[in-house]
N, C-alpha and C. Protein backbone atom coordinates (compact mmCIF):
# COMPACT_ATOMS: atom_id res chain seq x y z
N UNK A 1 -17.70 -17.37 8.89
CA UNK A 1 -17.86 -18.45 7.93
C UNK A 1 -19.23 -18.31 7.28
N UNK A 2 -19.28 -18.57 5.96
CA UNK A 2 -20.27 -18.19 5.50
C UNK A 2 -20.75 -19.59 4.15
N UNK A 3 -21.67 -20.17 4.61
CA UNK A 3 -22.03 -21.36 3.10
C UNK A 3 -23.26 -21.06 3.11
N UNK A 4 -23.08 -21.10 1.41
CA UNK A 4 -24.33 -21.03 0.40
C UNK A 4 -24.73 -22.22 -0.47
N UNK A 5 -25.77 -22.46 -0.38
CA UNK A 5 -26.42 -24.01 -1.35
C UNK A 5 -27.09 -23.78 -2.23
N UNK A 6 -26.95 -24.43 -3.56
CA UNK A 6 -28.10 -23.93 -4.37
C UNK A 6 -28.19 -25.22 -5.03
N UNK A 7 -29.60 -25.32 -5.29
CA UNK A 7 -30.07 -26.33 -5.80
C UNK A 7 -30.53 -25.78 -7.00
N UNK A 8 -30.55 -26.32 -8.13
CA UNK A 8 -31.32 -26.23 -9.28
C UNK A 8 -31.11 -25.31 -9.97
N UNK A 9 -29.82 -24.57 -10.02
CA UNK A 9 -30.08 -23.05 -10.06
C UNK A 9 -28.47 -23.22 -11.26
N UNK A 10 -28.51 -21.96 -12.12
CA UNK A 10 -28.33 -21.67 -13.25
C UNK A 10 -26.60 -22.16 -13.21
N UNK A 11 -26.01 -22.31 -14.27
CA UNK A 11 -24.27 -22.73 -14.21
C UNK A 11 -23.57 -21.35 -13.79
N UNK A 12 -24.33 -20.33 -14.98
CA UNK A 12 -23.61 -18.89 -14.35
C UNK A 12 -23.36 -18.29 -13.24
N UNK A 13 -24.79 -18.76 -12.12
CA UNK A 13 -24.56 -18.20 -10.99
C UNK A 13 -23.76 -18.98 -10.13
N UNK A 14 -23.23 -20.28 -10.11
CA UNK A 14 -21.94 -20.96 -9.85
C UNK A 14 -21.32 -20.32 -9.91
N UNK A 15 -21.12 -19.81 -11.23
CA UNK A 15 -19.45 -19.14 -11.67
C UNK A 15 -19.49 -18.18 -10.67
N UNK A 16 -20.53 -17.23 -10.73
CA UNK A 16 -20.21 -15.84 -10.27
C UNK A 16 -20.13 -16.07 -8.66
N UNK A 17 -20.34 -17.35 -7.81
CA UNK A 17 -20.29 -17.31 -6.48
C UNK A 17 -18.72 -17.91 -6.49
N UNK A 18 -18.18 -18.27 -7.38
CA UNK A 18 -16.72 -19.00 -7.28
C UNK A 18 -15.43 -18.17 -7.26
N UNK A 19 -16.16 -16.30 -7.67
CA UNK A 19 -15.14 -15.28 -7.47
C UNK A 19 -14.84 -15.04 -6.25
N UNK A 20 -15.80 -15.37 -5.21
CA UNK A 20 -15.30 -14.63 -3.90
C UNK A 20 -15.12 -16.27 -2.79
N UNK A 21 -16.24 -17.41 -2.94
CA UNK A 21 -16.48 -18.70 -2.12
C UNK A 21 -16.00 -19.85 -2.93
N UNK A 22 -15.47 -20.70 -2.21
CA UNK A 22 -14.67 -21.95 -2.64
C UNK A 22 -16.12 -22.68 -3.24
N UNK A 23 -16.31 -23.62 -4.31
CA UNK A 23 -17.08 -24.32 -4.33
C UNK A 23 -16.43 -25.81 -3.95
N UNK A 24 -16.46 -26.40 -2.71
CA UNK A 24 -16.50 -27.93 -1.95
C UNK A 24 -17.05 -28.85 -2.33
N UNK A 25 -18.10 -28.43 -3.19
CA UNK A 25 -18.81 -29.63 -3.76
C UNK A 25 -19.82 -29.43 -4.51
N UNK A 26 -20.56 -29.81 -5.36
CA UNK A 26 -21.48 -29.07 -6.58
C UNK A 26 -22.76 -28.34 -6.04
N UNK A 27 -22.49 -27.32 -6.02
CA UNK A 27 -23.77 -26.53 -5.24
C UNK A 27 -23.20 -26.14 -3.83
N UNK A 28 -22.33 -26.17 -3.39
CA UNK A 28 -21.79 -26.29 -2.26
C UNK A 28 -20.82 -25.30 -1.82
N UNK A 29 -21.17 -23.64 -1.27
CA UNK A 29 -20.01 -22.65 -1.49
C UNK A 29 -20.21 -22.04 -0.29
N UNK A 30 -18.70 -22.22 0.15
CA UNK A 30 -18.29 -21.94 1.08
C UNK A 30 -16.60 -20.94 1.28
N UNK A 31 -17.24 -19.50 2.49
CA UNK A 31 -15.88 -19.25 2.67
C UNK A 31 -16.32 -17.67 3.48
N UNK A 32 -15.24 -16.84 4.33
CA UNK A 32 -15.52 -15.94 4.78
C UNK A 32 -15.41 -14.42 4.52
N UNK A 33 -16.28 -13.99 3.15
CA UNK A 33 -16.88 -12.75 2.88
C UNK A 33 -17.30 -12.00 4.56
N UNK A 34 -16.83 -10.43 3.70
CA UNK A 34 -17.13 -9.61 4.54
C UNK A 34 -19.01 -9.29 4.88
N UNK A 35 -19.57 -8.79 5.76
CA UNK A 35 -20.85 -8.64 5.77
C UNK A 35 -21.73 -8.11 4.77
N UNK A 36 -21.06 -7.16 4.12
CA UNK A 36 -21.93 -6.48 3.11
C UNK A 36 -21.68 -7.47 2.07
N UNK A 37 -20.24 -7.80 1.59
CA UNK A 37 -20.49 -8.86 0.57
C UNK A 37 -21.46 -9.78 0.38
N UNK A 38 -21.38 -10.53 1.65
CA UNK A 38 -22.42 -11.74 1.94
C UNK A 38 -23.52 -11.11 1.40
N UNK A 39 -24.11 -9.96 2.06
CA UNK A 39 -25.16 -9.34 1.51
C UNK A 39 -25.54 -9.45 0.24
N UNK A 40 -24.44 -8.68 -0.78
CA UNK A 40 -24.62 -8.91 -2.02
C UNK A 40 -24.73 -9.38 -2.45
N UNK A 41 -23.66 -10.80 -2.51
CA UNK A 41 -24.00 -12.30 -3.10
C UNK A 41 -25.49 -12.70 -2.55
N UNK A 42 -26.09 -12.49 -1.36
CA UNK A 42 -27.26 -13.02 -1.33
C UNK A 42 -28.50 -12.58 -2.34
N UNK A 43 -28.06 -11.21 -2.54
CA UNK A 43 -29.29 -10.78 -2.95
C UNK A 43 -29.09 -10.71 -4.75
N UNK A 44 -27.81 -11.33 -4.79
CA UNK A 44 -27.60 -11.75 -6.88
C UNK A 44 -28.20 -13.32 -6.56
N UNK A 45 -28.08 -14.04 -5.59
CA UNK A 45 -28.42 -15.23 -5.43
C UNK A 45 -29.78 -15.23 -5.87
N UNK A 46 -30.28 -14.41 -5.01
CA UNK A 46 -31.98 -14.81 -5.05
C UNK A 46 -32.43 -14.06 -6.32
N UNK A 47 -31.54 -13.03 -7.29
CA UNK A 47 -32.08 -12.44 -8.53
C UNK A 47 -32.17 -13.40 -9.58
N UNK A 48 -31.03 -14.13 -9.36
CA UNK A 48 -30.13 -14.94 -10.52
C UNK A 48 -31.00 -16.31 -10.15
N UNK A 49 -31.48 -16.60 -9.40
CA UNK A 49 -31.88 -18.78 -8.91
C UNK A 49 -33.00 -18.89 -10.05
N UNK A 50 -34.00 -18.36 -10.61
CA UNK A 50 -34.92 -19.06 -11.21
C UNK A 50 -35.60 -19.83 -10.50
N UNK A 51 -36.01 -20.39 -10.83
CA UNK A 51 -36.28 -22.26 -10.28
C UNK A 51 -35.86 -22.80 -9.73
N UNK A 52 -34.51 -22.19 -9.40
CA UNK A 52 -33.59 -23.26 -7.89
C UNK A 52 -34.13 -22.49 -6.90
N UNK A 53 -33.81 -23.46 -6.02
CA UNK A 53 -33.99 -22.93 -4.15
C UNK A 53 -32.36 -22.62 -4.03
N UNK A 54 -32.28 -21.99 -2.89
CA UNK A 54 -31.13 -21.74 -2.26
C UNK A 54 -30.85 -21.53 -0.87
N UNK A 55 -30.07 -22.04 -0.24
CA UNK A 55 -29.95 -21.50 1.43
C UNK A 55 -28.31 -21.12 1.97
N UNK A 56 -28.51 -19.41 2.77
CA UNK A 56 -27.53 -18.94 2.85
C UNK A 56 -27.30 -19.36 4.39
N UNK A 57 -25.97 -19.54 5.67
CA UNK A 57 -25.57 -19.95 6.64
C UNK A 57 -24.73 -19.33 7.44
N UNK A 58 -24.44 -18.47 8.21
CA UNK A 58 -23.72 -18.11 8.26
C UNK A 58 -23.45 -17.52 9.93
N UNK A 59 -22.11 -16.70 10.41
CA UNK A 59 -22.24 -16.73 11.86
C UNK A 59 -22.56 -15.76 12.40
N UNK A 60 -22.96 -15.45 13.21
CA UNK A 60 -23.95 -14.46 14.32
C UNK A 60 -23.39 -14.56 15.32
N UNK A 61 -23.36 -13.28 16.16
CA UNK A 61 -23.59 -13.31 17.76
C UNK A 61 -25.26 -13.48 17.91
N UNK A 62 -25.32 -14.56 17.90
CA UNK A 62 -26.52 -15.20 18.37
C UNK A 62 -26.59 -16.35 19.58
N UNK A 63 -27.53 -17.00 19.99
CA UNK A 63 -27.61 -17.89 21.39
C UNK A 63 -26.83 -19.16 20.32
N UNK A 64 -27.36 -19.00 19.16
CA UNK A 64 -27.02 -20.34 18.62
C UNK A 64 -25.47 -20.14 17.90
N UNK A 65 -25.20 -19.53 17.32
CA UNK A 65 -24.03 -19.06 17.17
C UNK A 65 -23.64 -18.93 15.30
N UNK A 66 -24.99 -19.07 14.81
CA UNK A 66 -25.06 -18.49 13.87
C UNK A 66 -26.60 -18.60 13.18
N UNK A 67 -26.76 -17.82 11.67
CA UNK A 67 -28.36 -17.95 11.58
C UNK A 67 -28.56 -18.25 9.78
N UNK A 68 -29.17 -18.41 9.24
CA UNK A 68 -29.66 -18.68 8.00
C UNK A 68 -31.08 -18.01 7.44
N UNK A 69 -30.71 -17.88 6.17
CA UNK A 69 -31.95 -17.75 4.86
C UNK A 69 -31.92 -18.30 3.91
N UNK A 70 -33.35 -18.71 3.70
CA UNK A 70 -33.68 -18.95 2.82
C UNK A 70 -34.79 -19.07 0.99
N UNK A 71 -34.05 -19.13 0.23
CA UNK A 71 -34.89 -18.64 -1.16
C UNK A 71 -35.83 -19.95 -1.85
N UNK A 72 -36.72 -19.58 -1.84
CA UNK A 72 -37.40 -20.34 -3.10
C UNK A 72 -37.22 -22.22 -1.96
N UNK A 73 -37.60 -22.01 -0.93
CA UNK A 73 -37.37 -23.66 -0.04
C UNK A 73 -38.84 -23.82 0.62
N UNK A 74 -39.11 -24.79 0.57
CA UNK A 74 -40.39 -25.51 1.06
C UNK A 74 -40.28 -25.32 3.19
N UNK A 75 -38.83 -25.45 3.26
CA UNK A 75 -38.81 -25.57 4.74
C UNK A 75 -38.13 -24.03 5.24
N UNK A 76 -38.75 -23.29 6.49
CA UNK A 76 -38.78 -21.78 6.35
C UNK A 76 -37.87 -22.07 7.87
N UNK A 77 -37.14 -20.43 8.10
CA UNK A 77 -36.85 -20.29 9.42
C UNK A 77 -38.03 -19.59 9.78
N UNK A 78 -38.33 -19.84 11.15
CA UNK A 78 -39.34 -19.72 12.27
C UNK A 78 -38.26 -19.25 13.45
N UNK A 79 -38.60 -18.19 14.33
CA UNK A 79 -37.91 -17.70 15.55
C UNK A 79 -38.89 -17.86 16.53
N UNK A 80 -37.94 -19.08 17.53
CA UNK A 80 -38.66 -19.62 18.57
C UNK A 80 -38.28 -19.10 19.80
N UNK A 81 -38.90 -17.91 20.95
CA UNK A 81 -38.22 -17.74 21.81
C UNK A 81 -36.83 -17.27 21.79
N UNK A 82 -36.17 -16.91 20.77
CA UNK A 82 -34.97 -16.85 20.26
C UNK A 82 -33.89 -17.11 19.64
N UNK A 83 -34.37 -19.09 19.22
CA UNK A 83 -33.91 -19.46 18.61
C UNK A 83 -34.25 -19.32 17.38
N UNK A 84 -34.11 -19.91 16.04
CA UNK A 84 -34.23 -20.21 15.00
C UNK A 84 -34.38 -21.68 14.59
N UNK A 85 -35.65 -22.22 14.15
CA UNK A 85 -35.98 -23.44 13.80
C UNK A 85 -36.25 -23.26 12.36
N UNK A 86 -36.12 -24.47 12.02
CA UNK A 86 -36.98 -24.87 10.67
C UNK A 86 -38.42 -25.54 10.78
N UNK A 87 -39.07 -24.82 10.03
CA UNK A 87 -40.53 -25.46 9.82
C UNK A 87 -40.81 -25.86 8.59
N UNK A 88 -41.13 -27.47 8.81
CA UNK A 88 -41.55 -28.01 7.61
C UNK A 88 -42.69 -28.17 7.56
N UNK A 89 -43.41 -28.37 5.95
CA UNK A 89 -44.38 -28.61 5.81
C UNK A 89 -44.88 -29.82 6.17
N UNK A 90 -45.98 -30.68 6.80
CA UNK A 90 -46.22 -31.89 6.91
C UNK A 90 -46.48 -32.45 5.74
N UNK A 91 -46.20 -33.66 4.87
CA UNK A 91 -46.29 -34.01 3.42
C UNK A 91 -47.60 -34.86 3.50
N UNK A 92 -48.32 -35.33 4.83
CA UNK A 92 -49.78 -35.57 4.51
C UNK A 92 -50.75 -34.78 4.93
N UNK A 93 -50.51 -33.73 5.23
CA UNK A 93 -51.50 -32.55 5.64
C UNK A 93 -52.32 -31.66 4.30
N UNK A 94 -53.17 -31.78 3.96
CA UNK A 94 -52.91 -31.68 2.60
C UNK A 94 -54.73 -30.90 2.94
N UNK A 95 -54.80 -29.63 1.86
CA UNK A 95 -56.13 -29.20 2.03
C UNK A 95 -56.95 -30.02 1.22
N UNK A 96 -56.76 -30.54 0.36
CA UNK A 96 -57.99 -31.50 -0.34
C UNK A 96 -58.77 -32.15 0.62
N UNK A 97 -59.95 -32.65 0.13
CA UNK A 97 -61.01 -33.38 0.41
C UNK A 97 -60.87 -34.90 0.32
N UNK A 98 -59.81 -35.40 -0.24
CA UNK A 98 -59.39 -36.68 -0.84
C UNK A 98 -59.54 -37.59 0.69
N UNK A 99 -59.67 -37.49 1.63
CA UNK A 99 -59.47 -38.36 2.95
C UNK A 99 -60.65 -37.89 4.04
N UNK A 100 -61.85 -38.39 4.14
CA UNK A 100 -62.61 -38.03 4.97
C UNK A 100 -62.44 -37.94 6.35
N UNK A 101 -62.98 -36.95 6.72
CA UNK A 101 -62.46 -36.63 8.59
C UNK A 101 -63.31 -37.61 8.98
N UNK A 102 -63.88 -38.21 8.72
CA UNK A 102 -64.79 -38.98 9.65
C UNK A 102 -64.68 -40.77 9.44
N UNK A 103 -63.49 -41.46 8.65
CA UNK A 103 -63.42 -42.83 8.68
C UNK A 103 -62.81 -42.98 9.87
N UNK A 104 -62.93 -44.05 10.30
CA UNK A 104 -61.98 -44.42 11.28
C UNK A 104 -60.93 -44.97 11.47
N UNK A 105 -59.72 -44.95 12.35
CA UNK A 105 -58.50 -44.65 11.98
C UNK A 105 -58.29 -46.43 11.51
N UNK A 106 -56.74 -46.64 10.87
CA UNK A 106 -56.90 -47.83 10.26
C UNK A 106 -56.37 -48.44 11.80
N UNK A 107 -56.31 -49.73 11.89
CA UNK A 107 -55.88 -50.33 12.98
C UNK A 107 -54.36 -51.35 12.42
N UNK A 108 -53.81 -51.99 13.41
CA UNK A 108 -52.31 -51.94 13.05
C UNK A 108 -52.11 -53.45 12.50
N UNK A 109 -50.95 -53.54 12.01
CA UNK A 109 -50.77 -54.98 12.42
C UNK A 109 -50.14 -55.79 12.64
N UNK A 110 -49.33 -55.27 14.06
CA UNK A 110 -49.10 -56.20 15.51
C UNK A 110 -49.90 -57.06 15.69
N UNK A 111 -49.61 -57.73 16.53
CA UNK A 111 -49.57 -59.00 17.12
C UNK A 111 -50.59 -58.82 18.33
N UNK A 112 -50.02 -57.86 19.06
CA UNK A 112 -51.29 -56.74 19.86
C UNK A 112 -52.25 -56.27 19.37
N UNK A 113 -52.17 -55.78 18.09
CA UNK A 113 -53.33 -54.91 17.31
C UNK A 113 -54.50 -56.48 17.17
N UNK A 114 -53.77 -57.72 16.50
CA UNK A 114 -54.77 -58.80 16.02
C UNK A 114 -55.35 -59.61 17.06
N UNK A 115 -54.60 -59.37 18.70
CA UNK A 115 -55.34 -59.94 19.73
C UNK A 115 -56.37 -59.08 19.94
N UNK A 116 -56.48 -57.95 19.87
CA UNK A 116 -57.39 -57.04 20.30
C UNK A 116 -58.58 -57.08 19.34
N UNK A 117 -58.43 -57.05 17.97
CA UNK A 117 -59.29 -57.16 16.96
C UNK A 117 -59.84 -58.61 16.99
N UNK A 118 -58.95 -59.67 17.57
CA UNK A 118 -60.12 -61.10 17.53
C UNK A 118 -60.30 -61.43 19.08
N UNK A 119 -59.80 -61.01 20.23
CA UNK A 119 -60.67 -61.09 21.22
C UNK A 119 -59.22 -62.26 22.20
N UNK A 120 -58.22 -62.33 21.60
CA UNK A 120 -57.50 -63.30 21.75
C UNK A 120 -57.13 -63.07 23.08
N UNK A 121 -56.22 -63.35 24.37
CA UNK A 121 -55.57 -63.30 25.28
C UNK A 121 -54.20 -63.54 24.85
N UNK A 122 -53.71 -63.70 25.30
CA UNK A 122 -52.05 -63.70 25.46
C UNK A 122 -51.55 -64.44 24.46
């Protein structure tokens, strides 16, 4: 079994994934090409995307029981010990200077947080 996603990515290269994979849903192609095919379509995928991302899925004799790639995506496979994870970027980790390492952290505001900040008991 083999599904391919594409986001953002051109009408033509729809068409041309709809000769061999069902499209299920817009961007959404799915079906079971032989290995080298898969191959091929992957690698018109990633010629043809432009500006779209894309992610290919598909099955393996693997621990997990199948594995993925991906084009032009913010979130990467990483091989953990043998598996395959996704690693995302953290969206406040950010190299700018905009947030000083040295304020102190904000405090909350629970009910706990405002006994603690005015000295309150129970």
């Amino acid at each position: 079994m083999t599904v391919i996603i594409l986001t953002n990515c051109p009408a033509g290269l729809r068409g041309f994934l709809t000769r061999w994979l069902l499209e299920i849903s817009p961007g959404v192609f799915l079906g079971t090409p032989s290995a080298r095919l898969r191959d091929v379509l992957w690698a018109e995928v990633r010629q043809y995307a432009n500006q779209g991302r894309a992610l290919l899925a598909y099955q393996t004799d693997t621990e997990q029981g199948y594995t993925f790639k991906t084009h032009d995506h913010a979130w990467h496979p990483v091989d953990h010990e043998g598996l395959t994870l996704i690693h995302r970027p953290h969206p406040g980790r950010r190299s700018d200077s905009s947030r000083s390492s040295t304020s102190p952290p904000t405090t909350g505001w629970s009910k706990a947080a405002k006994r603690r900040r005015f000295g309150g008991g129970s």
